[in-house]
PDB file of N, CA and C in Angstrom:
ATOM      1  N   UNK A   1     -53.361  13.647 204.860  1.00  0.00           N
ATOM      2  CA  UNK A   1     -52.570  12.626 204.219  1.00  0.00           C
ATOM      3  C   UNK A   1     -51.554  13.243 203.266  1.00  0.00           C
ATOM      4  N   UNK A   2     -51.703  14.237 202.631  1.00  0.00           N
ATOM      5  CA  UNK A   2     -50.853  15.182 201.711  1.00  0.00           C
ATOM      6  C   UNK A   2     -50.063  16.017 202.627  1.00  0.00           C
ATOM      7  N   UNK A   3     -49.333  15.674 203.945  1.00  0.00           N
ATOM      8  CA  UNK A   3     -48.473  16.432 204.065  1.00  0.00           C
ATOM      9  C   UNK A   3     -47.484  16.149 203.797  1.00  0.00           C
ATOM     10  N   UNK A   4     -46.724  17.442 203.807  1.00  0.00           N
ATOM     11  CA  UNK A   4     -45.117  17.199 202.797  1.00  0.00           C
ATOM     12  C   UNK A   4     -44.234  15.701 203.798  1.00  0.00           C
ATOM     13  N   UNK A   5     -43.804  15.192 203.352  1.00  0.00           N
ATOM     14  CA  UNK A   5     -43.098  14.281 204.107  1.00  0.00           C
ATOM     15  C   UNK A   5     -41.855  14.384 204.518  1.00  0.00           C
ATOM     16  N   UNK A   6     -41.384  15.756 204.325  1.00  0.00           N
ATOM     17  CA  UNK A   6     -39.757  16.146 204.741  1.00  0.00           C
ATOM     18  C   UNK A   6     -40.082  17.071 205.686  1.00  0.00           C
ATOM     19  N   UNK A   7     -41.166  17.684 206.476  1.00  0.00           N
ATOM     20  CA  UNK A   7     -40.939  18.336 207.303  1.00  0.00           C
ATOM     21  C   UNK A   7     -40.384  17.909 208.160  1.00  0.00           C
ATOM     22  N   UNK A   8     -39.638  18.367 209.545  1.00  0.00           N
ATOM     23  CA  UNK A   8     -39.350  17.515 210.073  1.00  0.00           C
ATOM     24  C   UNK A   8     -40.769  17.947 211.461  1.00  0.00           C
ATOM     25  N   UNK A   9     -40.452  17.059 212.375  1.00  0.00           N
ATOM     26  CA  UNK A   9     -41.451  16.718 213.160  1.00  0.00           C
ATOM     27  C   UNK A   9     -41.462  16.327 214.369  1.00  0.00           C
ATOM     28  N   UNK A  10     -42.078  16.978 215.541  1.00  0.00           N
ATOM     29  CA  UNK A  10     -41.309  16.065 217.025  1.00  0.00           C
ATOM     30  C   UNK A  10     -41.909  15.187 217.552  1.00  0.00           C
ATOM     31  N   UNK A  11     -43.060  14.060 216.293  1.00  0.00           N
ATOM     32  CA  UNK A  11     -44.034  13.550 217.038  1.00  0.00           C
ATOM     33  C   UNK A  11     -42.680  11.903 216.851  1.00  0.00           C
ATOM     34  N   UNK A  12     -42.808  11.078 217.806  1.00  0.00           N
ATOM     35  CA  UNK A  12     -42.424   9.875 217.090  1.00  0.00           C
ATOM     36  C   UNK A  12     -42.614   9.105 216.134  1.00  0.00           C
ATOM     37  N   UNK A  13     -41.016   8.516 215.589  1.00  0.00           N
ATOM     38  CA  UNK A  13     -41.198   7.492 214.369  1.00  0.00           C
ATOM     39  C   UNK A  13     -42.640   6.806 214.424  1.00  0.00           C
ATOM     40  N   UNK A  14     -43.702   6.450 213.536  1.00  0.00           N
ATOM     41  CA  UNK A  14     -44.523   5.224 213.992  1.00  0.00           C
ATOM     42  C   UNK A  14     -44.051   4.089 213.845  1.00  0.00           C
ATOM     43  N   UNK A  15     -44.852   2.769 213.832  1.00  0.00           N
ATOM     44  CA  UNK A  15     -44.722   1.753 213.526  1.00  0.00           C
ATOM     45  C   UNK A  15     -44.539   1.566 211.957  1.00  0.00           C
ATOM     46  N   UNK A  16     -43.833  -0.016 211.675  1.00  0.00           N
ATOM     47  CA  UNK A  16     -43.536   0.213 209.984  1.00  0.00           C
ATOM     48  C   UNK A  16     -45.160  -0.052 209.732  1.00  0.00           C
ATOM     49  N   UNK A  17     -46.100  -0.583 210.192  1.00  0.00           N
ATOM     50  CA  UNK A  17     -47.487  -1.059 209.290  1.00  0.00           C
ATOM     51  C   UNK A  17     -48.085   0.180 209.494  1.00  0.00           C
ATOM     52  N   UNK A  18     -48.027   1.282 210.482  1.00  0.00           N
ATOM     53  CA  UNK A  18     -49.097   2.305 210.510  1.00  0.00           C
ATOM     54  C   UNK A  18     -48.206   2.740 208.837  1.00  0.00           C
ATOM     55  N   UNK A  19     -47.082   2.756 208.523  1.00  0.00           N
ATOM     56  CA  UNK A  19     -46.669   3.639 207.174  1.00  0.00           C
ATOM     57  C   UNK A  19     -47.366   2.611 206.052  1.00  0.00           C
ATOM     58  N   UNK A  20     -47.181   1.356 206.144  1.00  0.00           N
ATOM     59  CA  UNK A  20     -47.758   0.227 205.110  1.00  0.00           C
ATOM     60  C   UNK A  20     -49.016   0.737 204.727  1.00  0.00           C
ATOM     61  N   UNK A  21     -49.730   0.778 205.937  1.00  0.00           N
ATOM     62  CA  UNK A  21     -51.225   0.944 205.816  1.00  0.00           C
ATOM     63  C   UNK A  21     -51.731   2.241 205.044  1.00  0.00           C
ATOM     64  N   UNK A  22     -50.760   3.223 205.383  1.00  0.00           N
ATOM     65  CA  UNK A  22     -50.925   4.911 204.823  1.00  0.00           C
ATOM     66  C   UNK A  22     -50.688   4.739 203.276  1.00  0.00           C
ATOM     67  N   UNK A  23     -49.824   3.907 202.975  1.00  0.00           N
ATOM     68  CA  UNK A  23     -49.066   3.830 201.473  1.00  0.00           C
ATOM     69  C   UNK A  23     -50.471   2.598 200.532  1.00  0.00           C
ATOM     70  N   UNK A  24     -50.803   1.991 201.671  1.00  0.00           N
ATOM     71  CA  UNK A  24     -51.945   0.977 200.782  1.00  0.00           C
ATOM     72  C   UNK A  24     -53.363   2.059 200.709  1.00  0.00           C
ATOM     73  N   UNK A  25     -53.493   3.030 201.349  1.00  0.00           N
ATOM     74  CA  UNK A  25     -54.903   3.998 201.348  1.00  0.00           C
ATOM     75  C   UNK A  25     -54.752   4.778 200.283  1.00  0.00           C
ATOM     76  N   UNK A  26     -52.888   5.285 200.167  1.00  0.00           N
ATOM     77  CA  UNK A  26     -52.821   6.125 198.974  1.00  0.00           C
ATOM     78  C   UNK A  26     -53.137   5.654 197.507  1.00  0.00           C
ATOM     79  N   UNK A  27     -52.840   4.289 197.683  1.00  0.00           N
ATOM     80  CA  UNK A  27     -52.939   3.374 196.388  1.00  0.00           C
ATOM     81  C   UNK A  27     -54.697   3.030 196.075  1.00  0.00           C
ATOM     82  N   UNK A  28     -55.050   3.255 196.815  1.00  0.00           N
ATOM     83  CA  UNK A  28     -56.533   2.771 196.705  1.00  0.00           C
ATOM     84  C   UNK A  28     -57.270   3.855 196.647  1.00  0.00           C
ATOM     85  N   UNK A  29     -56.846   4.967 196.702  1.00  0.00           N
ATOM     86  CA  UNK A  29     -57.732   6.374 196.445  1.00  0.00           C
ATOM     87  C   UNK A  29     -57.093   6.913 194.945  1.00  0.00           C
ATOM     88  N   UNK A  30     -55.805   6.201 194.869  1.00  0.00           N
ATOM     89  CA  UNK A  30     -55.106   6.718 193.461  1.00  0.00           C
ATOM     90  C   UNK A  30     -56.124   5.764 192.329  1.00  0.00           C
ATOM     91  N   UNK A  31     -56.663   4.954 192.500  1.00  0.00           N
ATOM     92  CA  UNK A  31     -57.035   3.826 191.920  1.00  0.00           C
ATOM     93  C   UNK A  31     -58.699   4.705 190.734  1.00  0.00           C
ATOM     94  N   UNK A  32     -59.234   5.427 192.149  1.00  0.00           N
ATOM     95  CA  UNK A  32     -60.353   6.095 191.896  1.00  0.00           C
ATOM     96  C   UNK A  32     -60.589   7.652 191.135  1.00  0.00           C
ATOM     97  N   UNK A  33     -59.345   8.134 191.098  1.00  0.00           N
ATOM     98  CA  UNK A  33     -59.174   9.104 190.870  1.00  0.00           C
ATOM     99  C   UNK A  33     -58.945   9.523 189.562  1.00  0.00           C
ATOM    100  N   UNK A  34     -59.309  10.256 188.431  1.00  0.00           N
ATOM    101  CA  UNK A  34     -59.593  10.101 187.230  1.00  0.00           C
ATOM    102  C   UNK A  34     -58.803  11.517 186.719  1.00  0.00           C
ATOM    103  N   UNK A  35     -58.178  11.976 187.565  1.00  0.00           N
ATOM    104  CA  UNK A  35     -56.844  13.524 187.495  1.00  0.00           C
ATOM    105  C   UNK A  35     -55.930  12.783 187.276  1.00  0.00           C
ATOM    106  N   UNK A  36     -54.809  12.558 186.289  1.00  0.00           N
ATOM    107  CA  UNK A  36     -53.608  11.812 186.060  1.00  0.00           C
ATOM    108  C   UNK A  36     -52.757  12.523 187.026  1.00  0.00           C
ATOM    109  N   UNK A  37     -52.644  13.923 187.507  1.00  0.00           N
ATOM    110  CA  UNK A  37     -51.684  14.652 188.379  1.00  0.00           C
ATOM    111  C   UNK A  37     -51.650  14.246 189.734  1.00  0.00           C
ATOM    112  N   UNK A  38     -53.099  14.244 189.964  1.00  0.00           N
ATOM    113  CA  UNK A  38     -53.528  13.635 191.180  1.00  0.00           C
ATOM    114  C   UNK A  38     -53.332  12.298 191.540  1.00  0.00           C
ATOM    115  N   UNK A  39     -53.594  10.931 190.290  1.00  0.00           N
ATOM    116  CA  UNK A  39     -53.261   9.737 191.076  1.00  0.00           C
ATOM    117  C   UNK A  39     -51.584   9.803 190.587  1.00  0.00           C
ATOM    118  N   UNK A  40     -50.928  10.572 189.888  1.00  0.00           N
ATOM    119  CA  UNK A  40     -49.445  10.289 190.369  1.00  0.00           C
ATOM    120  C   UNK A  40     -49.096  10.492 191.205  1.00  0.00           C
ATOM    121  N   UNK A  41     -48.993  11.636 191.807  1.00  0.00           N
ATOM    122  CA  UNK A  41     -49.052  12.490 193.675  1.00  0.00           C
ATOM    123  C   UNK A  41     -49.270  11.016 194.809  1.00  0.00           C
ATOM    124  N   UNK A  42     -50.581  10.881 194.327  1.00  0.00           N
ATOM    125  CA  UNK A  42     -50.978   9.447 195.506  1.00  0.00           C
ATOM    126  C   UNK A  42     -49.978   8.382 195.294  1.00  0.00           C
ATOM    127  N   UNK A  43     -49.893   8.416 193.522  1.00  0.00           N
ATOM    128  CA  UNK A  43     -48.724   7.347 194.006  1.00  0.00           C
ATOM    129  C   UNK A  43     -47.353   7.637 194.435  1.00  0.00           C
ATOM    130  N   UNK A  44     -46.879   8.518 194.262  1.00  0.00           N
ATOM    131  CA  UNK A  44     -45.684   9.101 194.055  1.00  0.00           C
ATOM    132  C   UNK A  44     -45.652   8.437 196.087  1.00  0.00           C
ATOM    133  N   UNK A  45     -46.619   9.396 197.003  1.00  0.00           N
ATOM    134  CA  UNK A  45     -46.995   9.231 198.106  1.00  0.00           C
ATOM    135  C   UNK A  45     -47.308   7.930 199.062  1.00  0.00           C
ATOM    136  N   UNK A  46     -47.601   7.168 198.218  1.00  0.00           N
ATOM    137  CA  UNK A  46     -47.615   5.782 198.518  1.00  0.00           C
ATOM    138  C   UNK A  46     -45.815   5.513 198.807  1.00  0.00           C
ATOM    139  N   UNK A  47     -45.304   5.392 197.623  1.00  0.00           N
ATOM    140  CA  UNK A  47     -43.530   5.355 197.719  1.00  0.00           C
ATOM    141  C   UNK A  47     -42.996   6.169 198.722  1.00  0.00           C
ATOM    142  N   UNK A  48     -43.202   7.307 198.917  1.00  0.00           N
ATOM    143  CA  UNK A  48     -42.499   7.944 200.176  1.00  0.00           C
ATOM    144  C   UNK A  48     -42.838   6.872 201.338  1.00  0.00           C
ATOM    145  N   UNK A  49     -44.344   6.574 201.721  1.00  0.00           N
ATOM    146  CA  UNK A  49     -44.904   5.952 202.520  1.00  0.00           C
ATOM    147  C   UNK A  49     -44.276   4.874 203.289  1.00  0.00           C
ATOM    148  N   UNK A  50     -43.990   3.838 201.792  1.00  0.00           N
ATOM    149  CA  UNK A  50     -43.569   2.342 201.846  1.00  0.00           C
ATOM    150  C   UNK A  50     -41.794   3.191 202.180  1.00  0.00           C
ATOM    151  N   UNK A  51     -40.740   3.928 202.196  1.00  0.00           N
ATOM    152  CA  UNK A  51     -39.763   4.439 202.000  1.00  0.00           C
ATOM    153  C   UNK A  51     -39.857   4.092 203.423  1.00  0.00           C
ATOM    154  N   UNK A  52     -40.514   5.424 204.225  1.00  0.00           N
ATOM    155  CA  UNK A  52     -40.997   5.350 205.741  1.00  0.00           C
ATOM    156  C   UNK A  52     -40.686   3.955 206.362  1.00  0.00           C
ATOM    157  N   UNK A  53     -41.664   3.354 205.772  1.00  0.00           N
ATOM    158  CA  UNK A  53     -42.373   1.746 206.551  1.00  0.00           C
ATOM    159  C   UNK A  53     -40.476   0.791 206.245  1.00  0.00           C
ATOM    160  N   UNK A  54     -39.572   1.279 205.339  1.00  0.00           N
ATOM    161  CA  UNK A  54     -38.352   0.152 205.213  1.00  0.00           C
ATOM    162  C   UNK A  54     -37.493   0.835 206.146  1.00  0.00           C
ATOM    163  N   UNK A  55     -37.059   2.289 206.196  1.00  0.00           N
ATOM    164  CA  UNK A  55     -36.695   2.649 207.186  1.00  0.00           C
ATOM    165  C   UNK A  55     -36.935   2.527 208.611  1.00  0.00           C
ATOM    166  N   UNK A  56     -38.299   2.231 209.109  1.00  0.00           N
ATOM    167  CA  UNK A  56     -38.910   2.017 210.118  1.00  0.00           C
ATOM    168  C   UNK A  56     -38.527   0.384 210.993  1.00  0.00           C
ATOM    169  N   UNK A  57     -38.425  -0.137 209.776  1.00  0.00           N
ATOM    170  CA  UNK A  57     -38.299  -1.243 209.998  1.00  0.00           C
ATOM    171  C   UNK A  57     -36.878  -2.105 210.544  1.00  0.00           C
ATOM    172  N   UNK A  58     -35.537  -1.339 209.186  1.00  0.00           N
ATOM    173  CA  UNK A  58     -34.705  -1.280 209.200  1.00  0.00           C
ATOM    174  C   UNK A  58     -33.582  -0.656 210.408  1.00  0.00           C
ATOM    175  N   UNK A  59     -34.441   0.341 211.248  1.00  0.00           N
ATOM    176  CA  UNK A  59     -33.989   1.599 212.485  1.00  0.00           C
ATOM    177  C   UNK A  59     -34.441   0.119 213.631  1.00  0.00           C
ATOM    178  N   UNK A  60     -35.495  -0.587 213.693  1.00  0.00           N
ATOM    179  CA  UNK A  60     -35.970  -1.306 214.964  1.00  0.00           C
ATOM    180  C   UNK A  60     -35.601  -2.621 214.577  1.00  0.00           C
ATOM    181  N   UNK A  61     -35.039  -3.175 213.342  1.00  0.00           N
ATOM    182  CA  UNK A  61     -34.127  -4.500 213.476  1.00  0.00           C
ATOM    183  C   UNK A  61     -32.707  -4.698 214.143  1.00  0.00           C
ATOM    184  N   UNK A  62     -32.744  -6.045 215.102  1.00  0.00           N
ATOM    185  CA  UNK A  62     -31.425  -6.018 215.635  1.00  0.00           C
ATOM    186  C   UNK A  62     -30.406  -5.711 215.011  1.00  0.00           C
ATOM    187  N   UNK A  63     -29.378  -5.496 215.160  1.00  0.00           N
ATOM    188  CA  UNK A  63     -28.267  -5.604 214.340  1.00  0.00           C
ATOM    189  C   UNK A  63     -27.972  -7.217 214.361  1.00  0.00           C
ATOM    190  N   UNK A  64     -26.918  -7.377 213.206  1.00  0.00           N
ATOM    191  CA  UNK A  64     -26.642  -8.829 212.969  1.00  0.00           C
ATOM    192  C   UNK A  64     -25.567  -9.211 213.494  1.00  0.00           C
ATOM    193  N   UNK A  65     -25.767 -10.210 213.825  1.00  0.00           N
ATOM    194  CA  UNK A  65     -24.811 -11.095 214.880  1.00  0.00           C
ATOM    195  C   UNK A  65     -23.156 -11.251 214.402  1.00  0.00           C
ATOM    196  N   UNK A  66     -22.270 -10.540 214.735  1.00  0.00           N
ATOM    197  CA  UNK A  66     -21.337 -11.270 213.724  1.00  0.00           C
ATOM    198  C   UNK A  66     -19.879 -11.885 214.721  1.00  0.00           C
ATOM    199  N   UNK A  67     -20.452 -11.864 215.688  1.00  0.00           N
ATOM    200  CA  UNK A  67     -19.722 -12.756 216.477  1.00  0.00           C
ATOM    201  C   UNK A  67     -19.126 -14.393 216.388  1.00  0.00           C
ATOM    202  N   UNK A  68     -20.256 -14.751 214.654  1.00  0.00           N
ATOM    203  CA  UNK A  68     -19.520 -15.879 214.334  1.00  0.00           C
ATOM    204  C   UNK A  68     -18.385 -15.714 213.088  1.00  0.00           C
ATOM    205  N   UNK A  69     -17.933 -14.633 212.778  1.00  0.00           N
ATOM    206  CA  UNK A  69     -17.359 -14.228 211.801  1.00  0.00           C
ATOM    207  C   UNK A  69     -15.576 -14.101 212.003  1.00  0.00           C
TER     208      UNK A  69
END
């Protein structure tokens, strides 16, 4: 779960909820964690996560119609 998130990578984009879901695990292990370095990291990681999941989302939305414009 701590890998760097800028490597780059040749596996495919995932889905935006597999990133949702990664960013809600980070938040819930940051929750437990009693290292202030450590639950910032998780959170910090959560935000990359949710970053992922708007991009993800944003790359597989249609474009907008502007043929009424």
């Amino acid at each position: 779960m701590l890998r760097a998130m800028n490597q780059p990578s040749d596996l495919p984009p995932q889905p935006a909820e597999y990133y949702r879901r990664k960013a809600a695990r980070a938040r819930q292990v940051a929750e437990g964690v009693t290292t202030r370095a450590i639950k910032l990291r998780l959170l910090e990681l959560a935000l990359e996560y949710d970053k992922l999941a708007d991009g993800t989302e944003s790359a597989t939305r249609p474009p907008p119609d502007l043929s009424d414009i």
